[in-house]
Protein backbone atom coordinates (compact mmCIF):
# COMPACT_ATOMS: atom_id res chain seq x y z
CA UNK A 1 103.44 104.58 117.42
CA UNK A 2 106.58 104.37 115.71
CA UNK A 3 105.93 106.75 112.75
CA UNK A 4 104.86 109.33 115.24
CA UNK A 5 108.98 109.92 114.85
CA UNK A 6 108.42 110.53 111.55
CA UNK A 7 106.64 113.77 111.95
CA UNK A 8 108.05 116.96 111.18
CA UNK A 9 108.77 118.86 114.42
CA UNK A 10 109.47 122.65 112.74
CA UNK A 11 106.82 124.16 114.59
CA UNK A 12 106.44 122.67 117.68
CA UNK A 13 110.42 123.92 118.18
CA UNK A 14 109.85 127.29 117.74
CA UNK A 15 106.46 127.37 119.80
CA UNK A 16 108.60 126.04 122.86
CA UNK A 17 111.72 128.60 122.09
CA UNK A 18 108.95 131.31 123.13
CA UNK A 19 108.85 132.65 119.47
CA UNK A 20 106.30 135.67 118.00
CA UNK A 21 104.87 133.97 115.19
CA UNK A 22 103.36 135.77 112.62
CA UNK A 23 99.84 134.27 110.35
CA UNK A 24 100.59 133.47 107.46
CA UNK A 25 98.33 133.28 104.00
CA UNK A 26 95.01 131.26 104.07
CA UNK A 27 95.05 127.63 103.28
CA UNK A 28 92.14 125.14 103.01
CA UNK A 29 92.39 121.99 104.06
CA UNK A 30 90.31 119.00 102.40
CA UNK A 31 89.47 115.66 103.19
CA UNK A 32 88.31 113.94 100.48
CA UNK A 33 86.46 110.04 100.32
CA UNK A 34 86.86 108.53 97.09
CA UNK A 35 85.95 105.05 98.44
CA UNK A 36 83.04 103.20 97.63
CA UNK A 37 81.96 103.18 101.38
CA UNK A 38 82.34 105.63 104.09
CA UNK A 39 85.09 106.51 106.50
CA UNK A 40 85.77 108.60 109.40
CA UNK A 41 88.63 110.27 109.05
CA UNK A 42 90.46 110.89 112.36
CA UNK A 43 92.95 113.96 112.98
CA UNK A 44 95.69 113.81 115.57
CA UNK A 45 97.82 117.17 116.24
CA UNK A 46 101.33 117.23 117.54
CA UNK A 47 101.38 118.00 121.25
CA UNK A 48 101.21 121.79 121.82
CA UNK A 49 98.90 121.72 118.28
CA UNK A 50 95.45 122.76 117.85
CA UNK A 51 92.72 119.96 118.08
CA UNK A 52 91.16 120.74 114.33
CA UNK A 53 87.50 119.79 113.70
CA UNK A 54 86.72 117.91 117.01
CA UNK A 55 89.22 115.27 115.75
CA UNK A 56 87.65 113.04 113.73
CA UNK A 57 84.49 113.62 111.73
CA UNK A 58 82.13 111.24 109.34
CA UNK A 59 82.31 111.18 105.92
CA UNK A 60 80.06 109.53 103.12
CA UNK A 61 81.39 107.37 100.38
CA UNK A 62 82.43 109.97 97.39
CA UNK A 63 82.49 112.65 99.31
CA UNK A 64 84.41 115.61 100.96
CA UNK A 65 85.09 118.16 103.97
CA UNK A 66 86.99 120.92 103.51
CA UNK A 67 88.12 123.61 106.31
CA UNK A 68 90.63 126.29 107.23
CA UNK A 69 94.25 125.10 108.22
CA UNK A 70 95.36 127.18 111.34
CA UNK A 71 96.92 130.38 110.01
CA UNK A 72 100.32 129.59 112.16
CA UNK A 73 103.08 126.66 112.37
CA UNK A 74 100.76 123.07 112.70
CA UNK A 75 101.61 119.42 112.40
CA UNK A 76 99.73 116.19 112.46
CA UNK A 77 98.44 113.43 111.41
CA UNK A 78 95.43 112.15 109.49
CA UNK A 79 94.23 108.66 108.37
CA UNK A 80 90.87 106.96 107.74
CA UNK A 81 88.53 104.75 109.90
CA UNK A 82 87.11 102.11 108.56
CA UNK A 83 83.98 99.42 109.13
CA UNK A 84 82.52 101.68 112.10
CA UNK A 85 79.00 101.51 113.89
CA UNK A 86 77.94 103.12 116.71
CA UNK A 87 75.75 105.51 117.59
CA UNK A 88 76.27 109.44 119.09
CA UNK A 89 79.62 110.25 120.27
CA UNK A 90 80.08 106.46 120.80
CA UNK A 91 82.09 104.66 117.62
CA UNK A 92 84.06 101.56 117.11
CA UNK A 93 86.25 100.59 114.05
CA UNK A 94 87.56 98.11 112.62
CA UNK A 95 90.27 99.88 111.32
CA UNK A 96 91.98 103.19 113.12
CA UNK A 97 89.53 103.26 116.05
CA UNK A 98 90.51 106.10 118.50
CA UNK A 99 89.01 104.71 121.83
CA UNK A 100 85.94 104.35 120.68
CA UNK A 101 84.89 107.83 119.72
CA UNK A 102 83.75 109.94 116.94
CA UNK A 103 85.93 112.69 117.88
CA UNK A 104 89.32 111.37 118.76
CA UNK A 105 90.11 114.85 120.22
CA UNK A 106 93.48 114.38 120.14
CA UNK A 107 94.25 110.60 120.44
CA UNK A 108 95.69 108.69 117.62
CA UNK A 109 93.96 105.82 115.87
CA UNK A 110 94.95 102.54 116.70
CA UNK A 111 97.40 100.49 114.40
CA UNK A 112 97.05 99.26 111.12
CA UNK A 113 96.10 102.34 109.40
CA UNK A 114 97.41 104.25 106.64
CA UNK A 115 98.90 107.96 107.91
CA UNK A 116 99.04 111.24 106.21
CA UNK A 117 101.51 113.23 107.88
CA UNK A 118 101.41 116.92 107.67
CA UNK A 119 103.47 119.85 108.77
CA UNK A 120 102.09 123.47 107.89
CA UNK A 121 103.53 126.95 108.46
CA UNK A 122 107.08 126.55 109.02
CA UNK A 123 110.30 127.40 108.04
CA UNK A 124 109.39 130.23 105.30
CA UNK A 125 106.08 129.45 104.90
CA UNK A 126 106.89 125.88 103.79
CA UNK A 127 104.64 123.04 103.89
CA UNK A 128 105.70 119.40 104.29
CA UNK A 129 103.50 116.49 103.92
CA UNK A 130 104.05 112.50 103.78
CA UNK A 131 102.52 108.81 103.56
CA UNK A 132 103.61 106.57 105.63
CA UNK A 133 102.72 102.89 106.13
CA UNK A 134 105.43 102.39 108.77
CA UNK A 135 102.02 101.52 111.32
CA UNK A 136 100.97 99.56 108.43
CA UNK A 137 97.69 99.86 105.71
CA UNK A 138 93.97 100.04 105.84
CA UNK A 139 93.20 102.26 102.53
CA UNK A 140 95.12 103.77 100.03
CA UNK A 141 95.58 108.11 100.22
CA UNK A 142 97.65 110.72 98.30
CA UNK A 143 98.47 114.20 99.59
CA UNK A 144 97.70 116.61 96.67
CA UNK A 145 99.20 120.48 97.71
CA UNK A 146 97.71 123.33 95.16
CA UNK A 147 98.69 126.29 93.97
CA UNK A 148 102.11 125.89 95.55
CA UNK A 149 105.81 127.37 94.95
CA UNK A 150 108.39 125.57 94.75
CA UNK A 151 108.42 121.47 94.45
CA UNK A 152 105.13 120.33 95.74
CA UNK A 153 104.61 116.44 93.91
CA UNK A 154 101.81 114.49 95.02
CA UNK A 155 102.97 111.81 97.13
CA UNK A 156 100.66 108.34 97.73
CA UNK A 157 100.58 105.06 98.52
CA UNK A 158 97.36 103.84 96.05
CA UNK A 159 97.47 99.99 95.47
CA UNK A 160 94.94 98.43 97.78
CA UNK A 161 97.54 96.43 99.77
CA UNK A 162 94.81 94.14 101.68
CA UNK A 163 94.69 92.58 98.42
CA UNK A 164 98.16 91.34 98.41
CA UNK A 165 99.08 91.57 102.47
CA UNK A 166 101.29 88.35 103.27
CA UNK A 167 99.64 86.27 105.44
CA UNK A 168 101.42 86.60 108.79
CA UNK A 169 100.34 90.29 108.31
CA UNK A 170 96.86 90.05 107.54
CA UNK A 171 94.41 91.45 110.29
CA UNK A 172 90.63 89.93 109.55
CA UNK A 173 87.16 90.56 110.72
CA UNK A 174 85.46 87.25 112.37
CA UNK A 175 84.21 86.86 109.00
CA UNK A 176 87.49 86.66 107.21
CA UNK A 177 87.80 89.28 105.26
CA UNK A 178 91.49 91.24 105.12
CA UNK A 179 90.50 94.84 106.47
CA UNK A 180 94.42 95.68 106.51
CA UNK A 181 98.02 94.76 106.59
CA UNK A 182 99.72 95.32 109.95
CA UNK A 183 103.15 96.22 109.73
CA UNK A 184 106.01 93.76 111.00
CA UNK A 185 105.95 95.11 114.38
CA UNK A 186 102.46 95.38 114.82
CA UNK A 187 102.53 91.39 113.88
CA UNK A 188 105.49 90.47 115.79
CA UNK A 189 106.17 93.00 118.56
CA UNK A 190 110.16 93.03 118.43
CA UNK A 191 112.24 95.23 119.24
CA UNK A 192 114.13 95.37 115.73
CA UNK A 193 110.90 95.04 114.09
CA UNK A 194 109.80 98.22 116.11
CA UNK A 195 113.08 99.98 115.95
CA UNK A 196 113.01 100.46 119.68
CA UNK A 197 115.77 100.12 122.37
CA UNK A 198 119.12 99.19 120.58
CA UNK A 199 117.78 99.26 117.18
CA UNK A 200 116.40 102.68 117.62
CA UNK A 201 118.57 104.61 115.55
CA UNK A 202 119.67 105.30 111.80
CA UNK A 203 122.27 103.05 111.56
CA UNK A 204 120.58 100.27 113.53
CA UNK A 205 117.06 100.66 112.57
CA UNK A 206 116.74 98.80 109.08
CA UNK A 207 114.56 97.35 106.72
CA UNK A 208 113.08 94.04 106.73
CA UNK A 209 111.21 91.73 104.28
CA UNK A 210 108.31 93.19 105.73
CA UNK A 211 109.07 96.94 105.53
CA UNK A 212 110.20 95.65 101.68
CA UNK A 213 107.22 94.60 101.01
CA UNK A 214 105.37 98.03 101.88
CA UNK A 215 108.15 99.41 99.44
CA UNK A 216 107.71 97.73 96.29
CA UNK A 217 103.70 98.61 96.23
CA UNK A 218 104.09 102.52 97.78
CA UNK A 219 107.71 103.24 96.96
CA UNK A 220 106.51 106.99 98.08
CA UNK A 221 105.95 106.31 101.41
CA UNK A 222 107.81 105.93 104.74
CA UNK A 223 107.71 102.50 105.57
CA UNK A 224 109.67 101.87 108.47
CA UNK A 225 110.95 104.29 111.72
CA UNK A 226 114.21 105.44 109.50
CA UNK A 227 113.51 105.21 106.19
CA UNK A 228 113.18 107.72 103.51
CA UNK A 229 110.42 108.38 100.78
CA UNK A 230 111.63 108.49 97.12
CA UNK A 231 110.62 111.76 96.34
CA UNK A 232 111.89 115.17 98.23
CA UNK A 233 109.63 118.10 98.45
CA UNK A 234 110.07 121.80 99.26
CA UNK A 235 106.96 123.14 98.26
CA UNK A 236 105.70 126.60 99.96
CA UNK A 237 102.39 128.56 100.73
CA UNK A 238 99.98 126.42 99.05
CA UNK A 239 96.23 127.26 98.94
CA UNK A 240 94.86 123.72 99.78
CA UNK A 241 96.22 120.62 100.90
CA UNK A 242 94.09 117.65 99.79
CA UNK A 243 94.06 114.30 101.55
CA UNK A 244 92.46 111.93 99.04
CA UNK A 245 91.02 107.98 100.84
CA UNK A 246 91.49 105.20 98.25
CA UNK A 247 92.99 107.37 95.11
């Protein structure tokens, strides 16, 4: 997926350059539901990255899962499934389906979904965390750190963007009903759209009336390959990291 460039790459750089890394303080990460109906979240780790908690997990509506964040350099992704049946191992979604499973265990869910991206452990102890719509929206999230030093702002993307999704990017059950807003390339597939090929760079990859749209409702949040959120963060050695569905 295109935000997958988006992702910050700290730790997976000094893994390769054959590095002694040293644990660093505890820190909790939670998972929290605050919709009105009940997701699966889905976890996807940076190559090299450990798988954490299968993958992908269920979650009731109001709700939450918390667990321990690996005690060394870690980046992924997170983001919510949504309209799901199934039964064992065996799930399908509407929204963010990873191949059909329960535990993506290590695949990434399939586009439009709304991404928390998350890089823990590196640098001095810094954590860095984002929203990004760039693979467009299925429910709103924030990324709340705790107990941090430094900078450490919630960033989110809130507004329930199905409810105002242009048409051209509205993806619908047989039913009808808007489950998300696919993102401009997801819709049309080009090349610019996708900033892939020739437009895959800073100074070619730009916005679009699309990518503008995303910006007005979640001006926090990456919303094409290139761009850049409106609010900066250096925020380090925080206790918990919370990602919050539909808050």
């Amino acid at each position: 997926m295109a935000s997958a460039k988006l992702l910050l790459l700290v730790a997976t750089s000094v893994l390769s350059c054959g590095v002694i890394l040293a644990d660093y303080a505890p820190m909790t990460l939670t998972i929290v539901n605050n919709c009105p109906y009940p997701v699966w979240p889905g976890i996807q780790a940076n190559s090299g990255h450990d798988v954490l908690e299968g993958g992908g997990f269920f979650l009731p509506a109001l709700s939450h899962r918390s667990f321990a964040a690996p005690a060394h350099p870690w980046s992924g992704r997170i983001w919510a499934r949504t309209g799901c049946t199934g039964a064992g191992e065996q799930l399908h979604c509407a929204t963010g389906d990873c191949g059909g499973r329960l535990q993506c265990a290590g695949l990434g869910g399939a586009a439009p979904a709304t991404l928390a991206q998350v890089s823990l452990h590196h640098g001095n102890d810094q954590t860095s965390y984002g929203v990004s719509v760039v693979d467009g929206f299925n429910v709103g999230l924030s990324v709340t750190p705790h107990e941090g030093r430094g900078n450490c702002p919630v960033l989110a993307c809130r507004k329930n963007l199905t409810e105002t999704c242009p048409s051209e990017l509205q993806l619908r059950t047989p039913a009808g009903s808007v489950v998300a807003c696919k993102s401009g390339c997801e819709a049309f597939r080009t090349d610019e759209l996708c900033c892939r090929n020739m437009y895959n760079s800073p100074r070619t990859c730009r916005s679009s009336k699309y990518s503008e749209f995303f910006k007005r409702e979640c001006p926090q949040a990456f919303t094409y390959a290139h761009d850049s959120p409106s609010l900066t963060h250096e925020c380090a050695a925080p206790r918990e990291l919370k990602v919050i569905f539909c808050h």
